[in-house]
PDB file of N, CA and C in Angstrom:
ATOM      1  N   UNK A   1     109.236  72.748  84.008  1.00  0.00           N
ATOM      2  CA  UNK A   1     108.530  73.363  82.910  1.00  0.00           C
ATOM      3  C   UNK A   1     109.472  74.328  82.198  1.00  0.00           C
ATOM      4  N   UNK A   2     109.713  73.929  80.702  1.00  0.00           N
ATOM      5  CA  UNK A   2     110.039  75.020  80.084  1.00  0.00           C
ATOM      6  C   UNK A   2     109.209  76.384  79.986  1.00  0.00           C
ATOM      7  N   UNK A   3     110.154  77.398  79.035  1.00  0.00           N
ATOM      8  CA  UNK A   3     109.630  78.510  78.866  1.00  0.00           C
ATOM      9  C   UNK A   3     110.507  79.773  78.859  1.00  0.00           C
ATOM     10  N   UNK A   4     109.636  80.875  79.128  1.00  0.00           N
ATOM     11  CA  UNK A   4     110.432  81.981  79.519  1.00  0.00           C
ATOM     12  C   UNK A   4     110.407  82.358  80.895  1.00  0.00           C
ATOM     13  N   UNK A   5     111.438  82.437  81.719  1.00  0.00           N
ATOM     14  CA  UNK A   5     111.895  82.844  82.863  1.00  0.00           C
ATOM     15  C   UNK A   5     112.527  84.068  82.753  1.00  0.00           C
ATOM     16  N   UNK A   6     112.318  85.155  84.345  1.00  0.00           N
ATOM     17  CA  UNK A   6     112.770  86.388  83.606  1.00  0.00           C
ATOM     18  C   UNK A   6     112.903  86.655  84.664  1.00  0.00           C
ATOM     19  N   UNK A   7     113.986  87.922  85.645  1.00  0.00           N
ATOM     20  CA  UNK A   7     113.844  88.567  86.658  1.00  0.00           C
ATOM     21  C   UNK A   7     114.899  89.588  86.357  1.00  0.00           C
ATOM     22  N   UNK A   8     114.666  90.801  87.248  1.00  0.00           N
ATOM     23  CA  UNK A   8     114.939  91.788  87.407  1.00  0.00           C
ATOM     24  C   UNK A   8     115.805  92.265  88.906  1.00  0.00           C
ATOM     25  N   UNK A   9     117.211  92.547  88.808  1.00  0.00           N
ATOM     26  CA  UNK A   9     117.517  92.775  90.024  1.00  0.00           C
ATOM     27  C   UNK A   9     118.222  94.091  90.523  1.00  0.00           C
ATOM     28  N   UNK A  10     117.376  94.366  91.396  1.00  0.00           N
ATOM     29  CA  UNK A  10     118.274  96.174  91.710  1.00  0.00           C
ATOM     30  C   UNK A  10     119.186  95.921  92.634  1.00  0.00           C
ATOM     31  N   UNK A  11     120.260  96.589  92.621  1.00  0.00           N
ATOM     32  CA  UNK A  11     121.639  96.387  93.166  1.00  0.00           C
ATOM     33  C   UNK A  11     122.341  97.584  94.196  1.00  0.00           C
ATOM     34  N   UNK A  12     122.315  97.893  95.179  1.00  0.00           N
ATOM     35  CA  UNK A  12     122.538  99.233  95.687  1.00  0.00           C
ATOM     36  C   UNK A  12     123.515  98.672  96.308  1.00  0.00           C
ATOM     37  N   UNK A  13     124.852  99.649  95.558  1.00  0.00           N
ATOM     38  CA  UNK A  13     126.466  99.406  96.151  1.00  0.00           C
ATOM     39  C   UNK A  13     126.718 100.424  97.248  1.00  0.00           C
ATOM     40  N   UNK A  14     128.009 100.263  97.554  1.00  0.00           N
ATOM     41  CA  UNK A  14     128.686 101.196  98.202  1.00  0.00           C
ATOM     42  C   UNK A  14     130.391 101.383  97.499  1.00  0.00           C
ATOM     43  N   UNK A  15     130.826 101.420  97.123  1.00  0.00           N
ATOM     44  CA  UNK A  15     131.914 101.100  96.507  1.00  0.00           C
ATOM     45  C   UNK A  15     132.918 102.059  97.612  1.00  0.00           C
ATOM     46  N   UNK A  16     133.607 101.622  98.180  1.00  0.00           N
ATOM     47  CA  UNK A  16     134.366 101.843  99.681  1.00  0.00           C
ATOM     48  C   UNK A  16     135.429 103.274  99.416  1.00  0.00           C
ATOM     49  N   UNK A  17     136.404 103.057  98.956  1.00  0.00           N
ATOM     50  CA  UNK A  17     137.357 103.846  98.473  1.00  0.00           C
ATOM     51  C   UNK A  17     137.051 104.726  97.370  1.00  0.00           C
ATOM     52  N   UNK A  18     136.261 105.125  96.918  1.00  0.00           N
ATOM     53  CA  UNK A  18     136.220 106.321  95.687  1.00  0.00           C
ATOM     54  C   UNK A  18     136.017 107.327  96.456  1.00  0.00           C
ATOM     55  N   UNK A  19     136.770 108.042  95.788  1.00  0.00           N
ATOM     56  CA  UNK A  19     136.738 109.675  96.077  1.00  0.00           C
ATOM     57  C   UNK A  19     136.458 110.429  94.485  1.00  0.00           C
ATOM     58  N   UNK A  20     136.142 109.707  94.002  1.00  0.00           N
ATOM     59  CA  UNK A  20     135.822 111.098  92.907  1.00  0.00           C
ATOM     60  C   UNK A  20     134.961 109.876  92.056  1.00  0.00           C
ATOM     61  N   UNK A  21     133.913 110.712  91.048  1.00  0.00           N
ATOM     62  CA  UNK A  21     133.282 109.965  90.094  1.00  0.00           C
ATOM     63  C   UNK A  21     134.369 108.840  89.025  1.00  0.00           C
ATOM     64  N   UNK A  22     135.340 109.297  88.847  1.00  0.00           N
ATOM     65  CA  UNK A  22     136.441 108.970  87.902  1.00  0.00           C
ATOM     66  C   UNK A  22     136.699 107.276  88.271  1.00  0.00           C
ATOM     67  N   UNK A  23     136.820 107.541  90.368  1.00  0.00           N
ATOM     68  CA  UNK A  23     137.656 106.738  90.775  1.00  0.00           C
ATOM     69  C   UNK A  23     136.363 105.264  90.537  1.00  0.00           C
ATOM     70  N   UNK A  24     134.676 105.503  90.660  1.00  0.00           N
ATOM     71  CA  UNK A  24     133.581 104.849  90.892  1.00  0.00           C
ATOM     72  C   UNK A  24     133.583 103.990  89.440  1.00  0.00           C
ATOM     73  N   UNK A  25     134.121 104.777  88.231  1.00  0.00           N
ATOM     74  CA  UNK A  25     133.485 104.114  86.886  1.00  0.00           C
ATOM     75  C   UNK A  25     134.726 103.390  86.900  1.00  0.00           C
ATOM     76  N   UNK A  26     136.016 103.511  87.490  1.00  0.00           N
ATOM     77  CA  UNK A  26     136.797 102.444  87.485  1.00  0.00           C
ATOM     78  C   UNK A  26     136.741 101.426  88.340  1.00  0.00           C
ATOM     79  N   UNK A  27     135.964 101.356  89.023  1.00  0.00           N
ATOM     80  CA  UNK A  27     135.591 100.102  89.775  1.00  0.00           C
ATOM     81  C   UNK A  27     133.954  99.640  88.698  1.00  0.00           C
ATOM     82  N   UNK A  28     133.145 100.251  88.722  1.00  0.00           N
ATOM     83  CA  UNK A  28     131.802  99.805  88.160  1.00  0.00           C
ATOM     84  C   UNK A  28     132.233  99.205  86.218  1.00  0.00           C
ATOM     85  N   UNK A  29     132.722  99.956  85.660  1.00  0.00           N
ATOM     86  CA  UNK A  29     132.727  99.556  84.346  1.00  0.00           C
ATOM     87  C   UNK A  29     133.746  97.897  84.314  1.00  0.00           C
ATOM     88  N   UNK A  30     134.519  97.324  84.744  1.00  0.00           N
ATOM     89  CA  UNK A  30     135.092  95.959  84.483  1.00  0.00           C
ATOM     90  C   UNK A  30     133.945  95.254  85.568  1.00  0.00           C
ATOM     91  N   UNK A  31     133.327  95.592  86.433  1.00  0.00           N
ATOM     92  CA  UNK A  31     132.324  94.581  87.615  1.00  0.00           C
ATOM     93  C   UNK A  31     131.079  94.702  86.218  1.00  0.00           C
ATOM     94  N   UNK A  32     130.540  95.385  85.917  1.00  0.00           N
ATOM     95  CA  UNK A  32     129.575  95.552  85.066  1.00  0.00           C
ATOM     96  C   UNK A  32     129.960  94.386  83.427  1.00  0.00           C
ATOM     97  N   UNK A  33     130.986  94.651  83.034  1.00  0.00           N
ATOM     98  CA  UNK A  33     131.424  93.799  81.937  1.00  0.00           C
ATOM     99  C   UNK A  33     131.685  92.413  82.056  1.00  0.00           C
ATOM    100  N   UNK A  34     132.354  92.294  83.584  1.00  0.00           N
ATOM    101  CA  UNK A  34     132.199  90.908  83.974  1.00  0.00           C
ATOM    102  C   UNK A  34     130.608  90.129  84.245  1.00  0.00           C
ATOM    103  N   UNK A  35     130.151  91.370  84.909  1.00  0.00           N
ATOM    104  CA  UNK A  35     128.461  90.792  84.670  1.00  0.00           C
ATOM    105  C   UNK A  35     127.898  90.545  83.204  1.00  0.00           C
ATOM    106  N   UNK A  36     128.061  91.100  82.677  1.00  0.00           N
ATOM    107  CA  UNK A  36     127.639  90.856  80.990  1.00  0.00           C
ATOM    108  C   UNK A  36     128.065  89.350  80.551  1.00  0.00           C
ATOM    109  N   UNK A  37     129.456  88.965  80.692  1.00  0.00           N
ATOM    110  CA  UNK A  37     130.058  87.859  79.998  1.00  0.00           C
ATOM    111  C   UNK A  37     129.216  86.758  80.632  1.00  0.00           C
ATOM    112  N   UNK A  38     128.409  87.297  81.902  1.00  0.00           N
ATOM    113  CA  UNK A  38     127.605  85.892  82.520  1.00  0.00           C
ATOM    114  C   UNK A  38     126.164  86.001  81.402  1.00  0.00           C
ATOM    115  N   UNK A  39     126.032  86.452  80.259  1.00  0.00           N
ATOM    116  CA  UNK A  39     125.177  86.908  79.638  1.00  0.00           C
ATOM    117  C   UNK A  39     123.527  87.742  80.147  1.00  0.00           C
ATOM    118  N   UNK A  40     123.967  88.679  80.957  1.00  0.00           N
ATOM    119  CA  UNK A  40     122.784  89.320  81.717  1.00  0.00           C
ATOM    120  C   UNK A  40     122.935  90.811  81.110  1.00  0.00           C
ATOM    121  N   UNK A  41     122.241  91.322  81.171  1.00  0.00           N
ATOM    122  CA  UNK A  41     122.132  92.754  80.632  1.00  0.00           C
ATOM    123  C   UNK A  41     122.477  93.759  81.785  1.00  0.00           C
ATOM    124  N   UNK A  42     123.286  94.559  81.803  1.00  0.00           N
ATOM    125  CA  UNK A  42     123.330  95.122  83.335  1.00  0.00           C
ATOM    126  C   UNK A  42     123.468  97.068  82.859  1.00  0.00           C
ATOM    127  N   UNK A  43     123.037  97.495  83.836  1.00  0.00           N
ATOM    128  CA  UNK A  43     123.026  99.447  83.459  1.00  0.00           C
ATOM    129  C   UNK A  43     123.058  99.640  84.694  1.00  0.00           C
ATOM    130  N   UNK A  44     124.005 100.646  85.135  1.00  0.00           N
ATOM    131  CA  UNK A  44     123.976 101.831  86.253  1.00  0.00           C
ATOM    132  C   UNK A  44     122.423 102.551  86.386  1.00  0.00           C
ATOM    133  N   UNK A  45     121.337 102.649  86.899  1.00  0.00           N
ATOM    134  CA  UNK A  45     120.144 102.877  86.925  1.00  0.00           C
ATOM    135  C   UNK A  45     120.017 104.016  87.694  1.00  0.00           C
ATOM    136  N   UNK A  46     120.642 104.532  88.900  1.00  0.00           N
ATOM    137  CA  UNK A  46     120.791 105.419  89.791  1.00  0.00           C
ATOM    138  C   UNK A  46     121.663 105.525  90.505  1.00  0.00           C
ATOM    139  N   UNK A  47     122.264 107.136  91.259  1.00  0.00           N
ATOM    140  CA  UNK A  47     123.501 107.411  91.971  1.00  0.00           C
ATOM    141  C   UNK A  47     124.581 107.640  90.825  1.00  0.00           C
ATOM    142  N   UNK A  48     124.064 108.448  89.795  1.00  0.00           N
ATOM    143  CA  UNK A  48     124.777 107.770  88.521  1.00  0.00           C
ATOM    144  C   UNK A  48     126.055 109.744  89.212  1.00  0.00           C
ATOM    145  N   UNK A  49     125.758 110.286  90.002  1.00  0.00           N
ATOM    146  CA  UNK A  49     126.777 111.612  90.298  1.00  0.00           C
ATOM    147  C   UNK A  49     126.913 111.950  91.553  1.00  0.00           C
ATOM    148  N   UNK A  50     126.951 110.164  92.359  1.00  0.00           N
ATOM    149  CA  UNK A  50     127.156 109.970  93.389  1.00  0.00           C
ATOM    150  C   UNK A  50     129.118 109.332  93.495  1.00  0.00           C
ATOM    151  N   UNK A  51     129.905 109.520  94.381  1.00  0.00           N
ATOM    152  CA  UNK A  51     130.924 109.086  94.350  1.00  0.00           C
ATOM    153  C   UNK A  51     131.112 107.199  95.250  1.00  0.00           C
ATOM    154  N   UNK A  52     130.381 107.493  96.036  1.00  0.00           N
ATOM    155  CA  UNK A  52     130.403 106.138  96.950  1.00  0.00           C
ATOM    156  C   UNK A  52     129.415 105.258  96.614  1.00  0.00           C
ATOM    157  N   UNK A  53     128.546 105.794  95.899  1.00  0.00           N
ATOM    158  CA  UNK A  53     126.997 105.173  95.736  1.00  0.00           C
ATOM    159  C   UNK A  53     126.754 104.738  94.150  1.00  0.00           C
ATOM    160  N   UNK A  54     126.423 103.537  94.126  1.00  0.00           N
ATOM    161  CA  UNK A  54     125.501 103.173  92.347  1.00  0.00           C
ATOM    162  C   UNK A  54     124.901 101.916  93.214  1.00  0.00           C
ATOM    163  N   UNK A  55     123.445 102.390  91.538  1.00  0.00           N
ATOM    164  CA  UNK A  55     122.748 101.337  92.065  1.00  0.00           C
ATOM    165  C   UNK A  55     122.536 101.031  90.049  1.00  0.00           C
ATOM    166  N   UNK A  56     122.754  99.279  90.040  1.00  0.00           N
ATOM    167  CA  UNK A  56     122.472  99.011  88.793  1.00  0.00           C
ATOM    168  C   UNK A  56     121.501  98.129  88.769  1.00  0.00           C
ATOM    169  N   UNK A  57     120.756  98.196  87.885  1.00  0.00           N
ATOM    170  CA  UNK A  57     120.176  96.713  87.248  1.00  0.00           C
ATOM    171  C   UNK A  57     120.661  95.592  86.667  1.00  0.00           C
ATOM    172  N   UNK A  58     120.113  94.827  86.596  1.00  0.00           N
ATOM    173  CA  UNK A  58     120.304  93.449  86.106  1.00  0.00           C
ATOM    174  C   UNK A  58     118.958  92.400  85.747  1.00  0.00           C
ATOM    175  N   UNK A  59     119.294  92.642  84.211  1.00  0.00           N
ATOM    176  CA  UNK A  59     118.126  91.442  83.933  1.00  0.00           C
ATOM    177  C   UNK A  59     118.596  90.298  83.452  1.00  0.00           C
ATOM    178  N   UNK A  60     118.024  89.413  83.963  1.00  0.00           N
ATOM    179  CA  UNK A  60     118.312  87.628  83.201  1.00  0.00           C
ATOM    180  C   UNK A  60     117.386  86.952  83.020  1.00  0.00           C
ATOM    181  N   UNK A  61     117.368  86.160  81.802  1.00  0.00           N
ATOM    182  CA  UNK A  61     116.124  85.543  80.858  1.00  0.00           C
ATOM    183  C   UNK A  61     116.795  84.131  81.067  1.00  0.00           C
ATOM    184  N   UNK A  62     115.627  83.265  81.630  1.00  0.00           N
ATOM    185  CA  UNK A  62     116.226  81.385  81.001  1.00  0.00           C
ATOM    186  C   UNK A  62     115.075  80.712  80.701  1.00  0.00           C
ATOM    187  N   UNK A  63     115.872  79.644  80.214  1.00  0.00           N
ATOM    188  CA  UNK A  63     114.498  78.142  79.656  1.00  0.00           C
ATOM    189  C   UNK A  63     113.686  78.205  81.076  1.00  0.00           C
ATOM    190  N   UNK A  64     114.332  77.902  81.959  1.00  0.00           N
ATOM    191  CA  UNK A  64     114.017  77.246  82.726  1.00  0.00           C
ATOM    192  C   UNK A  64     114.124  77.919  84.894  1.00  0.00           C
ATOM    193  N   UNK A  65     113.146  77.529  85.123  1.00  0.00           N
ATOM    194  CA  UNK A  65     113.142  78.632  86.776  1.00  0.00           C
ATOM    195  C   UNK A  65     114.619  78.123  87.106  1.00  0.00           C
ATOM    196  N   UNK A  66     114.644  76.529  87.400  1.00  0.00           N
ATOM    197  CA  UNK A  66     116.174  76.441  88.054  1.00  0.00           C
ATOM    198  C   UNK A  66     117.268  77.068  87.336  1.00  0.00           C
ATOM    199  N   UNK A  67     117.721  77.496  85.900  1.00  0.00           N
ATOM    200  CA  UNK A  67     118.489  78.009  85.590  1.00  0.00           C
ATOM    201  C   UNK A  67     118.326  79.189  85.836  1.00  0.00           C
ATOM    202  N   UNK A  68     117.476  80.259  85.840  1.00  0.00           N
ATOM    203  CA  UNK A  68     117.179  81.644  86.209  1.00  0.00           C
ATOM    204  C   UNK A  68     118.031  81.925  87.908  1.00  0.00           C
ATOM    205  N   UNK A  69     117.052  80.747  88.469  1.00  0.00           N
ATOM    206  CA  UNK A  69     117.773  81.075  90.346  1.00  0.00           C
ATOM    207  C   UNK A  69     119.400  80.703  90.019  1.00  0.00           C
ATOM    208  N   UNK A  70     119.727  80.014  89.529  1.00  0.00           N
ATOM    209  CA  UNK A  70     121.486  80.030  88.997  1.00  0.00           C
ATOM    210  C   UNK A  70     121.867  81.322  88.582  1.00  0.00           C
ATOM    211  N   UNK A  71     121.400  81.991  87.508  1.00  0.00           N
ATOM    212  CA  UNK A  71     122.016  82.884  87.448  1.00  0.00           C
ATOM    213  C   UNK A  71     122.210  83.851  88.405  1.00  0.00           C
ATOM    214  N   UNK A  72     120.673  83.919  89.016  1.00  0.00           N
ATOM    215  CA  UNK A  72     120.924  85.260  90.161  1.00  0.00           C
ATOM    216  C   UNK A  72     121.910  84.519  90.995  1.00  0.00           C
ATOM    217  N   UNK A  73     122.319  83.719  91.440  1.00  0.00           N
ATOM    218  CA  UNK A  73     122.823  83.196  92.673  1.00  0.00           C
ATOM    219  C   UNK A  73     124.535  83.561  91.919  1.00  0.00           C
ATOM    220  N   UNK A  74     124.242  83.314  91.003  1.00  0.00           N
ATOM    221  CA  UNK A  74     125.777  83.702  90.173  1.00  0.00           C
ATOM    222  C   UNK A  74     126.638  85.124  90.054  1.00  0.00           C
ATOM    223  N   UNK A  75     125.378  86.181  89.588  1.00  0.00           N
ATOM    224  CA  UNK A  75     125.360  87.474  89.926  1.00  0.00           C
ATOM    225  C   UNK A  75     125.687  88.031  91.078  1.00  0.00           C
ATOM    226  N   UNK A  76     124.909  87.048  92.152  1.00  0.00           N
ATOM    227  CA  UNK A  76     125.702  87.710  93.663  1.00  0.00           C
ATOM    228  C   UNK A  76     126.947  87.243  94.070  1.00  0.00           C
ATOM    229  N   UNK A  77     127.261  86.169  93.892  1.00  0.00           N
ATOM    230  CA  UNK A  77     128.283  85.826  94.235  1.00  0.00           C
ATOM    231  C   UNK A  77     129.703  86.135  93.494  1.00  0.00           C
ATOM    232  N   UNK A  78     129.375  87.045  92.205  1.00  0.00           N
ATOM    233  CA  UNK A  78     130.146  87.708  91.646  1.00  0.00           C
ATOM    234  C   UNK A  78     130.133  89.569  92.582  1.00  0.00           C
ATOM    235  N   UNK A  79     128.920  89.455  92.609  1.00  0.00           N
ATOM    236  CA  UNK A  79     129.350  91.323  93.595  1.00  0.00           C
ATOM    237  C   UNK A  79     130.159  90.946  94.472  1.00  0.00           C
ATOM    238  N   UNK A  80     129.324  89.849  95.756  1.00  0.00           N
ATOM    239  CA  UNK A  80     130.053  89.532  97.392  1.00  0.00           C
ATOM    240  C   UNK A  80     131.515  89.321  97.299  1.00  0.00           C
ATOM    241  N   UNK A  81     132.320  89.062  96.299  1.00  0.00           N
ATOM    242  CA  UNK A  81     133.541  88.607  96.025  1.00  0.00           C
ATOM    243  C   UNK A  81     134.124  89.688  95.773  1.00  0.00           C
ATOM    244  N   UNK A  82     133.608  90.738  94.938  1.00  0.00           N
ATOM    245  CA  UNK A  82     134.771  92.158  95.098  1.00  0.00           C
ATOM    246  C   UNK A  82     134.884  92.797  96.406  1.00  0.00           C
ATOM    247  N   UNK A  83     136.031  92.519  96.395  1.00  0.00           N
ATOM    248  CA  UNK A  83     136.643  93.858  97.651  1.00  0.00           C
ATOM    249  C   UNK A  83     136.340  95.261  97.919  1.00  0.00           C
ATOM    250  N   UNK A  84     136.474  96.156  96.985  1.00  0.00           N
ATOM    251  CA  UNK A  84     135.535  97.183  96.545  1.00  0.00           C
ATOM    252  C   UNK A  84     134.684  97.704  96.890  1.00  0.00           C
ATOM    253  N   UNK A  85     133.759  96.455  96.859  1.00  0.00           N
ATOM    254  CA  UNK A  85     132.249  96.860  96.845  1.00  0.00           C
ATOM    255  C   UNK A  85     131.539  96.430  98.352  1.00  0.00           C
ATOM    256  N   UNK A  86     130.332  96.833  98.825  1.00  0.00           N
ATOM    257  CA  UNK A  86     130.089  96.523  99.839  1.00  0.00           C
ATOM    258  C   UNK A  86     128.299  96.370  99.206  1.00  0.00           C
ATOM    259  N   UNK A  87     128.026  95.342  99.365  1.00  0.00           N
ATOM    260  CA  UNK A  87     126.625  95.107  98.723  1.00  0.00           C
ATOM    261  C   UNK A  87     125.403  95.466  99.847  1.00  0.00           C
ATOM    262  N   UNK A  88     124.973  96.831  99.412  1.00  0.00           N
ATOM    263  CA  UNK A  88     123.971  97.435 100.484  1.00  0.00           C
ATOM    264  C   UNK A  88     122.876  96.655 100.667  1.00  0.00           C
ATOM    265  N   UNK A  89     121.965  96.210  99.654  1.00  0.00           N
ATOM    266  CA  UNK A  89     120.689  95.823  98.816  1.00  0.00           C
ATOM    267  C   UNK A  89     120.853  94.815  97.983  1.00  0.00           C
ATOM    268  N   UNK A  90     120.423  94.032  97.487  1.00  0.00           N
ATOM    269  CA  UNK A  90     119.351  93.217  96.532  1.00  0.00           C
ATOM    270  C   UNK A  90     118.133  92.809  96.812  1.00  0.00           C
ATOM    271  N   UNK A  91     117.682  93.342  95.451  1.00  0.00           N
ATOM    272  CA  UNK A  91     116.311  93.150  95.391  1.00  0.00           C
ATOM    273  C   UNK A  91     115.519  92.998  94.003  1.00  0.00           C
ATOM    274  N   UNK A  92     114.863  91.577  93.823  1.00  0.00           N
ATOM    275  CA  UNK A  92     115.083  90.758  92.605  1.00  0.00           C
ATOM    276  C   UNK A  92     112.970  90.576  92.550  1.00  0.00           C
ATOM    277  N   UNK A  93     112.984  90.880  90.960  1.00  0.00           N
ATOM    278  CA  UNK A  93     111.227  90.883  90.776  1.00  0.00           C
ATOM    279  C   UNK A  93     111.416  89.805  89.954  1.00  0.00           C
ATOM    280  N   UNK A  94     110.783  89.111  89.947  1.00  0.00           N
ATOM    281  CA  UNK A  94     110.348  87.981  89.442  1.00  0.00           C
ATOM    282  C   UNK A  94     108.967  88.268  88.028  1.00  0.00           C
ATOM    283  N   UNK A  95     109.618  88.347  86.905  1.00  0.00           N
ATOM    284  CA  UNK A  95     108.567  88.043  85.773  1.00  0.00           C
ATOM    285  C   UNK A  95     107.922  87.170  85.710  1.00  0.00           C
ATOM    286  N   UNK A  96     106.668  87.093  86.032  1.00  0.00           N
ATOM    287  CA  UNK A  96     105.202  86.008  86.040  1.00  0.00           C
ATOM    288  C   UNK A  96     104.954  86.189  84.861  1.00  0.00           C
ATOM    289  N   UNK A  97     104.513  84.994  84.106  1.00  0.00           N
ATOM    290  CA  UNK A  97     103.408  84.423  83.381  1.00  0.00           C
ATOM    291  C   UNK A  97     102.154  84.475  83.411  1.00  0.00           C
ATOM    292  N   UNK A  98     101.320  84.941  82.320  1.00  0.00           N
ATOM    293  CA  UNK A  98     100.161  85.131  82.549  1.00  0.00           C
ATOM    294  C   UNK A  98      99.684  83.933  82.408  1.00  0.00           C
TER     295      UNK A  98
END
């Protein structure tokens, strides 16, 4: 079934090596931009004056459910792959149709 497909995913990092806020937005701002180019909308949501800690969102819209579970499956497998990062959490809401 076509349509609109939609979910929402909260992301709680650990980002290993930062010692200062400085060192966190240089790891989060190119992981965040690389998330974008997968065309998803992504924001730092909380831990935003934490040094080891962010937690972002991520929303993604498709035609279709199987393309939606692609993207999330895409999204993670873009965090699990940085070195960096240590993926505490995901946790993904699902937009229903009325």
């Amino acid at each position: 079934m076509s349509g609109l497909h939609a979910a929402a995913l909260r992301i709680e990092l650990h980002i290993n090596e930062s010692q200062s806020l400085k060192a966190k937005r240089a790891v989060l701002r190119p992981l965040i931009s690389r998330l974008e180019k997968m065309r998803v909308a992504v924001s730092e949501v909380d831990h935003q004056d934490a040094w080891q800690f962010a937690t972002i969102g991520v929303a993604v819209v498709a035609p279709q459910r199987r393309r939606l579970d692609e993207m999330i499956e895409s999204v993670k497998r873009a965090l699990y792959a940085d070195p960096r990062l240590e993926v505490v959490e995901v946790s993904v809401s699902h937009l229903e149709k009325p």
